[in-house]
C-alpha atoms as a PDB file:
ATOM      1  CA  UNK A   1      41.316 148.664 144.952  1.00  0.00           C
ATOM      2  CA  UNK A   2      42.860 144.968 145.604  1.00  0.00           C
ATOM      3  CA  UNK A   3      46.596 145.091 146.900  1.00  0.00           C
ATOM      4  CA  UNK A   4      46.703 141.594 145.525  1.00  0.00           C
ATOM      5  CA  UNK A   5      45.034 140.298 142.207  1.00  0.00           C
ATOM      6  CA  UNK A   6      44.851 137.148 140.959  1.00  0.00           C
ATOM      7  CA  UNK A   7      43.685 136.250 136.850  1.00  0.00           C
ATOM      8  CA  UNK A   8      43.962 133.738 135.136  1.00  0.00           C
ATOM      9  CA  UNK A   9      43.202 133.039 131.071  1.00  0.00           C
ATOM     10  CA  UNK A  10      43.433 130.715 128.260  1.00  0.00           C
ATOM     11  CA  UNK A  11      45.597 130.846 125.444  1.00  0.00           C
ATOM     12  CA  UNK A  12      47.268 128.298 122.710  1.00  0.00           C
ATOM     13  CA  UNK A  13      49.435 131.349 121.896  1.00  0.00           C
ATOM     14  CA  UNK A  14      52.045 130.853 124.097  1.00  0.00           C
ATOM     15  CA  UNK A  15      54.190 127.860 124.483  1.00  0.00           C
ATOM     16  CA  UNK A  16      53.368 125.356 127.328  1.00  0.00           C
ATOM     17  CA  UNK A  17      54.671 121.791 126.511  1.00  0.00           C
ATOM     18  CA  UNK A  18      57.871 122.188 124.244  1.00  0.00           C
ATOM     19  CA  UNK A  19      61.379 121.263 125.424  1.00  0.00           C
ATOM     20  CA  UNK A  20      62.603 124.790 127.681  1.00  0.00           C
ATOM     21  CA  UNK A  21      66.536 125.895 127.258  1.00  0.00           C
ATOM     22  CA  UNK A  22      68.377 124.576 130.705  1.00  0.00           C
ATOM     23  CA  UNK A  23      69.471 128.068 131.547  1.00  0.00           C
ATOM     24  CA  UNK A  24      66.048 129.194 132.165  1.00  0.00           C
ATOM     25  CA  UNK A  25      65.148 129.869 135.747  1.00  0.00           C
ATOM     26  CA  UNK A  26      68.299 128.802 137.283  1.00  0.00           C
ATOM     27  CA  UNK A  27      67.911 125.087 135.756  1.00  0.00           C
ATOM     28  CA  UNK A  28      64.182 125.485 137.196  1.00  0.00           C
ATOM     29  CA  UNK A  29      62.592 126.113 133.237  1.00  0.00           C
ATOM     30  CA  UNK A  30      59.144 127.470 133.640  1.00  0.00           C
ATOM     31  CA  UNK A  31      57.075 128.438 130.894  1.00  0.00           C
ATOM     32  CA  UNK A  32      55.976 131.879 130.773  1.00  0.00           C
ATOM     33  CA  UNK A  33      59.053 133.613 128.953  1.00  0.00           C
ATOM     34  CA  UNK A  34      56.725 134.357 125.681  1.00  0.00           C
ATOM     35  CA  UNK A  35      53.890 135.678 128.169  1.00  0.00           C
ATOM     36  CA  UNK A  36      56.516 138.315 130.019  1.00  0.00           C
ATOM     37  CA  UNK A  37      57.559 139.816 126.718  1.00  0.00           C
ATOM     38  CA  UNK A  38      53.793 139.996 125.426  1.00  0.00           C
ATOM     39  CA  UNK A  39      52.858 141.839 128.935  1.00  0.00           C
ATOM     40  CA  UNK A  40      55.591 143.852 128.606  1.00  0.00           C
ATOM     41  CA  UNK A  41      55.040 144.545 124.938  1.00  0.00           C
ATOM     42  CA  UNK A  42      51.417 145.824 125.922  1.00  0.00           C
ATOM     43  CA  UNK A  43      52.119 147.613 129.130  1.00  0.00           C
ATOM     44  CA  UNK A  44      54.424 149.801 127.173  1.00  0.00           C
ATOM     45  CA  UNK A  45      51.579 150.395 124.093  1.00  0.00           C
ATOM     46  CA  UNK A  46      49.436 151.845 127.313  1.00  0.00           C
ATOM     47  CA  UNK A  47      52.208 154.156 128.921  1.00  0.00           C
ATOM     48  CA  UNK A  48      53.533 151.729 131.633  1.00  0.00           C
ATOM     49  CA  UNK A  49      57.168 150.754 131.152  1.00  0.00           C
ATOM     50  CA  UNK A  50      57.723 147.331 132.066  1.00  0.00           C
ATOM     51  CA  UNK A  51      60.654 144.498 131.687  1.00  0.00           C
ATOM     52  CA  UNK A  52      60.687 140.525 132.725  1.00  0.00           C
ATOM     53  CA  UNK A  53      63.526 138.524 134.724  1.00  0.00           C
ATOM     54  CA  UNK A  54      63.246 134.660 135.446  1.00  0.00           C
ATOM     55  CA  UNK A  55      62.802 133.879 138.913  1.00  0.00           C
ATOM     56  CA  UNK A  56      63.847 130.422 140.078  1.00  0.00           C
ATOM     57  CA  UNK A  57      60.133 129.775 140.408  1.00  0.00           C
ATOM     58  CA  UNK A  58      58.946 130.905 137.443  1.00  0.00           C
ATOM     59  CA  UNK A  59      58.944 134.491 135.169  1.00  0.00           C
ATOM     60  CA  UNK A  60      58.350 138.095 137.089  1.00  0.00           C
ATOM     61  CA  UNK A  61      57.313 141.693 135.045  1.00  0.00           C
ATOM     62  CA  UNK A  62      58.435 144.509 136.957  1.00  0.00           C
ATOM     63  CA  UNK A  63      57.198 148.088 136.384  1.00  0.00           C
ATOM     64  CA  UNK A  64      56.840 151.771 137.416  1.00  0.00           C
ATOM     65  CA  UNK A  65      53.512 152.846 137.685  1.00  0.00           C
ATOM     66  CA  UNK A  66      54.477 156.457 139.474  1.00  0.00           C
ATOM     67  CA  UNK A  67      57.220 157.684 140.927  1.00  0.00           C
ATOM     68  CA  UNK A  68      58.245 155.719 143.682  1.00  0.00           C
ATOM     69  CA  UNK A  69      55.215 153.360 142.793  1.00  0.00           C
ATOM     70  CA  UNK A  70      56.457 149.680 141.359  1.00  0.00           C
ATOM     71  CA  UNK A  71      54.000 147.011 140.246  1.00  0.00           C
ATOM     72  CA  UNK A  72      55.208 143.195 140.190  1.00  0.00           C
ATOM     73  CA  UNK A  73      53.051 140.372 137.731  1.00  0.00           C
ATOM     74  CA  UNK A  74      54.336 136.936 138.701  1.00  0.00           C
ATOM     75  CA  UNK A  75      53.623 134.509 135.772  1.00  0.00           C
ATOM     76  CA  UNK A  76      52.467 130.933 136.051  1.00  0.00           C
ATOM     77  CA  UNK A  77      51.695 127.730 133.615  1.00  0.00           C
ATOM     78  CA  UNK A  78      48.847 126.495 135.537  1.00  0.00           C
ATOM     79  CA  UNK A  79      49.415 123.069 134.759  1.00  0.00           C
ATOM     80  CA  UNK A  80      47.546 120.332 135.939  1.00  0.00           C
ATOM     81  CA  UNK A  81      50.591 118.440 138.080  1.00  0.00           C
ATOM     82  CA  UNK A  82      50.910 122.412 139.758  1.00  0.00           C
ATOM     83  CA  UNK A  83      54.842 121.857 138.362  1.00  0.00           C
ATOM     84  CA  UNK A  84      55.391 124.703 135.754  1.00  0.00           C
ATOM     85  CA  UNK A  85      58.822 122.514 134.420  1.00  0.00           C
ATOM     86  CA  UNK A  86      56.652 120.062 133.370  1.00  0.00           C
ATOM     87  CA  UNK A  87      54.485 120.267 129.449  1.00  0.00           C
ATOM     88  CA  UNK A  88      51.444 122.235 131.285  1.00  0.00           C
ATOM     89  CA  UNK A  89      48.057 123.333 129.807  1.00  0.00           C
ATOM     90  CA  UNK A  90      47.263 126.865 127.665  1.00  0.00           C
ATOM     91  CA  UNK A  91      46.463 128.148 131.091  1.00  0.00           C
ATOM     92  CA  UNK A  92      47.836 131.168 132.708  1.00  0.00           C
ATOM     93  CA  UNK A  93      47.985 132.495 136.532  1.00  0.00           C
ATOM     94  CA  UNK A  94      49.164 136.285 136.517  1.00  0.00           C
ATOM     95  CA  UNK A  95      50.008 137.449 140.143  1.00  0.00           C
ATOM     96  CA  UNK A  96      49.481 141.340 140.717  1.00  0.00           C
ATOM     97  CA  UNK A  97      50.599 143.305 143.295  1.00  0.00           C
ATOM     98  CA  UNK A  98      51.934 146.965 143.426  1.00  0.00           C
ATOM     99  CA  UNK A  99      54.497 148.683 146.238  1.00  0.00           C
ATOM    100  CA  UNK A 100      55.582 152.064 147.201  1.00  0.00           C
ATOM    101  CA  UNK A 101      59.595 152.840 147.966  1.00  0.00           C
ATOM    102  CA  UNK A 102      60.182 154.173 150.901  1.00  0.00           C
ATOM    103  CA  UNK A 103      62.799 154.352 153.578  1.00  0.00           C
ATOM    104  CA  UNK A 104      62.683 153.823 157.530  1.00  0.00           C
ATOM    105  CA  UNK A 105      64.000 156.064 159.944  1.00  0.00           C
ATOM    106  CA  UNK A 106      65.573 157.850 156.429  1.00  0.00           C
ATOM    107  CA  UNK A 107      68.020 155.442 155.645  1.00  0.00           C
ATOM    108  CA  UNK A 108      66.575 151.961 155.403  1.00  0.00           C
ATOM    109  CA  UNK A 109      65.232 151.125 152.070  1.00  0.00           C
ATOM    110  CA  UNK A 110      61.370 149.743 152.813  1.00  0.00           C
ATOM    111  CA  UNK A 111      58.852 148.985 150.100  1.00  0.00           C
ATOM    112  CA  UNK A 112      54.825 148.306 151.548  1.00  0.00           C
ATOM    113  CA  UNK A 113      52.102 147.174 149.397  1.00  0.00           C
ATOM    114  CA  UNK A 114      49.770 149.480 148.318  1.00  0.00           C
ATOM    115  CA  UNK A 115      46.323 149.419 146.071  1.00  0.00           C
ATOM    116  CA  UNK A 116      47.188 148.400 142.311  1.00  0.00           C
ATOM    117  CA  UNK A 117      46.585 150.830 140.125  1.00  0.00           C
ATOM    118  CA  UNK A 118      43.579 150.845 137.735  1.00  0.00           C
ATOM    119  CA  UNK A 119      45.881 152.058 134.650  1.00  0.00           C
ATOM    120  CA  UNK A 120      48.035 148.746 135.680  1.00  0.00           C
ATOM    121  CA  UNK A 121      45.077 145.916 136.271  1.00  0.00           C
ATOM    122  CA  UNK A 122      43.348 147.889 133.013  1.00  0.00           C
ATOM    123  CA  UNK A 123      46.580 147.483 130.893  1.00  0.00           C
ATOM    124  CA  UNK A 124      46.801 143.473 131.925  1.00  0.00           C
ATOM    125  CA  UNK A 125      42.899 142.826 131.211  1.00  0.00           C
ATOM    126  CA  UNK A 126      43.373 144.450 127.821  1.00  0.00           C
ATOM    127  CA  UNK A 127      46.246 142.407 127.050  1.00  0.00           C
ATOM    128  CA  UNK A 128      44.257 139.015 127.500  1.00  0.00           C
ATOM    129  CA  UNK A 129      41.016 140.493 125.676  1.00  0.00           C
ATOM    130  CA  UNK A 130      43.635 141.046 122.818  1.00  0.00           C
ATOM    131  CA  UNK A 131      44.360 137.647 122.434  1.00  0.00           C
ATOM    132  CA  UNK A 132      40.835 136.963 122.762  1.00  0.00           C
ATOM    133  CA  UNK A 133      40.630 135.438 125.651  1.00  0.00           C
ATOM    134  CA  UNK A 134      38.996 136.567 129.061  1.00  0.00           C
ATOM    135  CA  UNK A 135      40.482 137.477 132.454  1.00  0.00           C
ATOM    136  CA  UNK A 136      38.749 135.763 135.138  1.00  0.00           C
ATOM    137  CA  UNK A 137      39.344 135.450 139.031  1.00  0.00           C
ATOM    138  CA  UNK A 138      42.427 133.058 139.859  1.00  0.00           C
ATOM    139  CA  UNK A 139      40.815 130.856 142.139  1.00  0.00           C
ATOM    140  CA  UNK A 140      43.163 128.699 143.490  1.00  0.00           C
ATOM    141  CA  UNK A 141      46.267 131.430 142.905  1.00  0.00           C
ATOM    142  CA  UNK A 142      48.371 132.708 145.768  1.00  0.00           C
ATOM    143  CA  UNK A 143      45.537 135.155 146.283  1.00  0.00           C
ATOM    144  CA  UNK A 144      42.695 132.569 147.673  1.00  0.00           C
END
């Protein structure tokens, strides 16, 4: 198992060129909002509770996958100018990676990546294949 994977898909489901609120991503506004809630929405429907915060570079899932196990999905508009502010394309960049809490010396919180979990990269490929699209390799994605 990866510690990092990237996918990207296809999709005219979720917005990607209208006008974003100014409060979203500290004045940044990515798209992706509508994307977090959907992952979210499906993690939960197979067992893995998730939520979604805006990051000033874009939209970030966050979830438990065992105790003391997190997972992170980091959501990009792969436009074509790169610049997820700007109207993009019904392309999406999904950024996996999954941690274990621990502490140093016994006191010092610590978190090291680990292998993502098959029930997490399962849940995320299922959620694409339900809009009927299909997960591919990122390319260029932080992963390359």
């Amino acid at each position: 198992m990866a510690h990092d994977n990237c996918i990207s898909f296809k999709t005219e489901r979720f917005d990607y060129s209208s006008e974003l609120p100014a409060e979203y991503n500290a004045g940044n506004r990515f798209y992706g909002k509508d994307v977090a809630a959907y992952l979210c929405e499906q993690l939960a429907a197979a067992g893995l509770q998730a939520d979604y915060l805006d990051e000033d570079w874009g939209w970030l899932v966050l979830g438990e996958s065992a105790p003391s196990t997190f997972f992170e999905i980091a959501i990009y508009n792969v436009s074509e100018g790169g610049e997820g502010g700007r109207p993009g394309a019904p392309e999406w960049g999904l950024w996996v990676r999954a941690f274990q809490r621990g502490k140093k010396w016994g006191f010092i919180p610590s978190r090291t990546a680990i292998p993502i979990s098959e029930a997490v990269l399962t849940a995320v490929r299922g959620a694409i294949k339900a809009l009927g699209s299909e997960p591919e390799d990122w390319r260029d994605g932080p992963c390359s």
